[in-house]
Protein backbone atom coordinates (compact mmCIF):
# COMPACT_ATOMS: atom_id res chain seq x y z
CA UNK A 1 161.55 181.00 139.99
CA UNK A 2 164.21 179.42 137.39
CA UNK A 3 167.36 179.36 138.00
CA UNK A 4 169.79 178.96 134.88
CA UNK A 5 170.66 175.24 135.48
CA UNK A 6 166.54 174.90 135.87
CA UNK A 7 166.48 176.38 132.63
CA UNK A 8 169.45 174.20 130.70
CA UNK A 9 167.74 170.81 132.69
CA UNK A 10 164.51 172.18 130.94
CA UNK A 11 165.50 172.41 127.70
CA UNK A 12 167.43 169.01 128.22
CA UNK A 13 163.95 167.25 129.02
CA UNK A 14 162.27 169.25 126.21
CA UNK A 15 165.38 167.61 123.62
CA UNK A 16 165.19 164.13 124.65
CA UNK A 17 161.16 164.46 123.80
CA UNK A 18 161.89 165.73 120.25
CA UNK A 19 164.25 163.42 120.11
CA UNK A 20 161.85 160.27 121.06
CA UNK A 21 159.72 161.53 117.87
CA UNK A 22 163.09 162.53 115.76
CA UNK A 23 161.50 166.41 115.57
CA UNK A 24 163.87 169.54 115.40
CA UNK A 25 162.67 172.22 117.41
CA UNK A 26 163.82 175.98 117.92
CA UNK A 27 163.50 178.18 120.48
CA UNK A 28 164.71 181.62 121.27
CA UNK A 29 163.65 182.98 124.10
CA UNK A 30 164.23 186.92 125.39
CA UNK A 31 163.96 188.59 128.24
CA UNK A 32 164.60 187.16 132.16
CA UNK A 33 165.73 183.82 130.60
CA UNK A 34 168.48 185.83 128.14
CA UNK A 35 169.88 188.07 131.09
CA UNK A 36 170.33 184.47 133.03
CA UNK A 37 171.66 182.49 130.64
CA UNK A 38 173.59 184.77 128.23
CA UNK A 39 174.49 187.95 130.52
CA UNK A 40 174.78 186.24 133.85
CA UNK A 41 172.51 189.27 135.22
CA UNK A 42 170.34 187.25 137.39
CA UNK A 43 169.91 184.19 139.42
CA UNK A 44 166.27 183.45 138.53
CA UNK A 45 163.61 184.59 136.45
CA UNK A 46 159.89 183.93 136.70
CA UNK A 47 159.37 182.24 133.56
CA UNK A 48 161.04 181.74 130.26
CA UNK A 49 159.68 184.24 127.33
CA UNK A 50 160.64 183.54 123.84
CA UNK A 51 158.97 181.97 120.64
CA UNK A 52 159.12 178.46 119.56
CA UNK A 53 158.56 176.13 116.82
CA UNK A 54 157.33 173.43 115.93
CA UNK A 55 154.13 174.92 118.36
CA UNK A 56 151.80 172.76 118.87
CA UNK A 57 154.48 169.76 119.53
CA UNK A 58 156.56 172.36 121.89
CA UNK A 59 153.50 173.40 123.73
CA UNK A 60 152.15 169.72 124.16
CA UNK A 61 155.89 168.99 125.41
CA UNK A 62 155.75 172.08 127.61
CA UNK A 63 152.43 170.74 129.61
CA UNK A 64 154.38 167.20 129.73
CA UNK A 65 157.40 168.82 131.19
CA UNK A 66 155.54 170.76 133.44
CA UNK A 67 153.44 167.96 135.05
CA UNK A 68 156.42 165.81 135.50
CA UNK A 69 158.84 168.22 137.04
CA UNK A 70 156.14 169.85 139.34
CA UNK A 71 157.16 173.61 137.44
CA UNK A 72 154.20 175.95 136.11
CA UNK A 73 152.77 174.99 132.71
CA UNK A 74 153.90 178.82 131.46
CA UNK A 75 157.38 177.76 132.14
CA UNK A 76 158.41 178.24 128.51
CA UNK A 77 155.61 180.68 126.93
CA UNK A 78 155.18 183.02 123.63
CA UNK A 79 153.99 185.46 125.91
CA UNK A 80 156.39 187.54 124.33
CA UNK A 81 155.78 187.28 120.72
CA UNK A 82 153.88 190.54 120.30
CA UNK A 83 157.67 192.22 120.37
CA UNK A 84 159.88 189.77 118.33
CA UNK A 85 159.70 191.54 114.92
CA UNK A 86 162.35 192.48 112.14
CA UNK A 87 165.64 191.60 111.51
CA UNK A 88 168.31 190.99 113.97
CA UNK A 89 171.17 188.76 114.37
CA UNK A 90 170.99 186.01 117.06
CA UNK A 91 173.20 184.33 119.11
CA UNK A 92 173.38 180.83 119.72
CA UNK A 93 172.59 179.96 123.71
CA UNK A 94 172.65 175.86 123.48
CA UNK A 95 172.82 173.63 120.43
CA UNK A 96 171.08 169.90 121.82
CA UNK A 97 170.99 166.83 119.56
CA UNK A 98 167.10 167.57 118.36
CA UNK A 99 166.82 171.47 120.27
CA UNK A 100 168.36 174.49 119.01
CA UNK A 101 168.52 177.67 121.68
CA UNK A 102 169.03 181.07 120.52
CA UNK A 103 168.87 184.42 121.68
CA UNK A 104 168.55 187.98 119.73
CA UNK A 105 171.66 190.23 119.96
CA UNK A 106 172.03 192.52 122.95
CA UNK A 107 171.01 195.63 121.15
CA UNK A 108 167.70 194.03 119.83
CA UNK A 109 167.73 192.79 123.17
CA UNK A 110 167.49 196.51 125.25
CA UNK A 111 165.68 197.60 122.66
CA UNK A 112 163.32 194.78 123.19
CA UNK A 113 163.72 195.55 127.13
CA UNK A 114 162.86 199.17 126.62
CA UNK A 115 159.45 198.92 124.58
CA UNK A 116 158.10 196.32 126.88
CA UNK A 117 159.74 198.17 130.43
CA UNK A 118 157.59 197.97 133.42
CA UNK A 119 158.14 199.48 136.58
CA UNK A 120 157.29 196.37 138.97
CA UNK A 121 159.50 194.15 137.24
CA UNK A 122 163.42 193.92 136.57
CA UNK A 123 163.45 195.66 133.58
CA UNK A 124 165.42 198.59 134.82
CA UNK A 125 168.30 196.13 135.85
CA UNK A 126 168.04 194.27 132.90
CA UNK A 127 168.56 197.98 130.69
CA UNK A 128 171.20 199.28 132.55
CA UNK A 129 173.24 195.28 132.39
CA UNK A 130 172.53 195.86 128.36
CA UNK A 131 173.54 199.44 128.87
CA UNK A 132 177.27 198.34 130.45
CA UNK A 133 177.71 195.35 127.75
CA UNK A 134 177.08 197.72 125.02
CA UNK A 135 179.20 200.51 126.62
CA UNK A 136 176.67 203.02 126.04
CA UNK A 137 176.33 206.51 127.33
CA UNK A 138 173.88 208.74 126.39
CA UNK A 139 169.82 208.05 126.48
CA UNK A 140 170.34 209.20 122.41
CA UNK A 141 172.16 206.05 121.92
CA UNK A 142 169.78 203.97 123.13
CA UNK A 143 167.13 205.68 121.29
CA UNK A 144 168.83 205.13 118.31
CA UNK A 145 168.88 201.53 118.82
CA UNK A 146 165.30 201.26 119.61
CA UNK A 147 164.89 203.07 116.81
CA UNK A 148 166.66 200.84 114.60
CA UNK A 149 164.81 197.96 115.36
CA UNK A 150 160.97 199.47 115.92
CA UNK A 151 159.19 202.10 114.22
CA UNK A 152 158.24 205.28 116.22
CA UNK A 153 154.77 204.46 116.37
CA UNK A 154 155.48 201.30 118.33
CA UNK A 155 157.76 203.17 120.48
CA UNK A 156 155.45 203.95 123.48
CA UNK A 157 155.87 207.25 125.36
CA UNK A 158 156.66 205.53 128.64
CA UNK A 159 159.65 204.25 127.29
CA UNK A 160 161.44 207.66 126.60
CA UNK A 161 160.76 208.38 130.11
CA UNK A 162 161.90 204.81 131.11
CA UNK A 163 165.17 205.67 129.68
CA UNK A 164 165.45 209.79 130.63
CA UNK A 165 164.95 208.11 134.02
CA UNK A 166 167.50 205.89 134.38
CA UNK A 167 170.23 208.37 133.09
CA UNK A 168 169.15 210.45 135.54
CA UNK A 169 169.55 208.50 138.27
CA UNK A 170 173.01 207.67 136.61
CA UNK A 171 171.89 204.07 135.20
């Protein structure tokens, strides 16, 4: 597991390698990684999710990192990418000399959180910290927001009952 200073020492190591080579990279990374570093949500997450560029100079960084600090090679992964679509504003999580961190905004974010919601994870947690930053009440405002950012056909069944769910137990 990562914890968030994990994560910023990380990216750190991942700057000063762009930097040896003068390369600019970008990163923005989404789910456990967001909810530690931009929400505070959690102390840890497994991995960090997000997309990344340049790729094959990130990824060849990423192994490097990994062997050197003794973490997993998946540490930083695009994993994720499948669901990072459309337009959305993004935040800025850290701004390094040669490495430039962002994240989407929080309702991309849950909406994000609830297409790609599984059970055995810490999704539901995740939703319902989104939920309380956004100040939102109803499972129709959250389907609205999915709504705005995927098209219905991507919207898998599972996640209307992900979300009936947790407003039934009172998220």
């Amino acid at each position: 597991m990562l914890t968030k200073e994990q994560i910023k020492e990380l990216f750190y190591k991942l700057n000063q390698k762009l930097k040896k080579q003068n390369i600019r990279g970008e990163i923005g990374i989404v789910g456990g990684a967001v909810m530690c570093l931009v929400f505070n949500a959690r102390v840890s997450t497994k991995d960090i999710d997000g997309i990344f560029a340049p790729t094959q100079k990130i990824r060849e960084f990423i192994k490097e990192i990994a062997e050197e600090e003794g973490v997993s090679e998946n540490w930083l992964n695009d994993g994720a990418k499948g669901y990072i679509q459309g337009d959305f504003d993004k935040i800025e999580v850290m701004a390094l000399s040669h490495l430039a961190i962002w994240a989407p905004q929080p309702e991309y974010m849950l909406a994000m959180k609830c297409i790609s919601a599984r059970i055995d994870t810490s999704d539901a947690d995740d939703v319902r910290t989104l939920i309380q930053v956004l100040k939102l009440r109803s499972a129709r405002e959250i389907f609205d927001i999915v709504a705005r950012f995927y098209p219905k056909q991507r919207v898998p069944a599972r996640t209307q009952f992900f979300i009936e769910e947790l407003f039934e137990e009172g998220v």
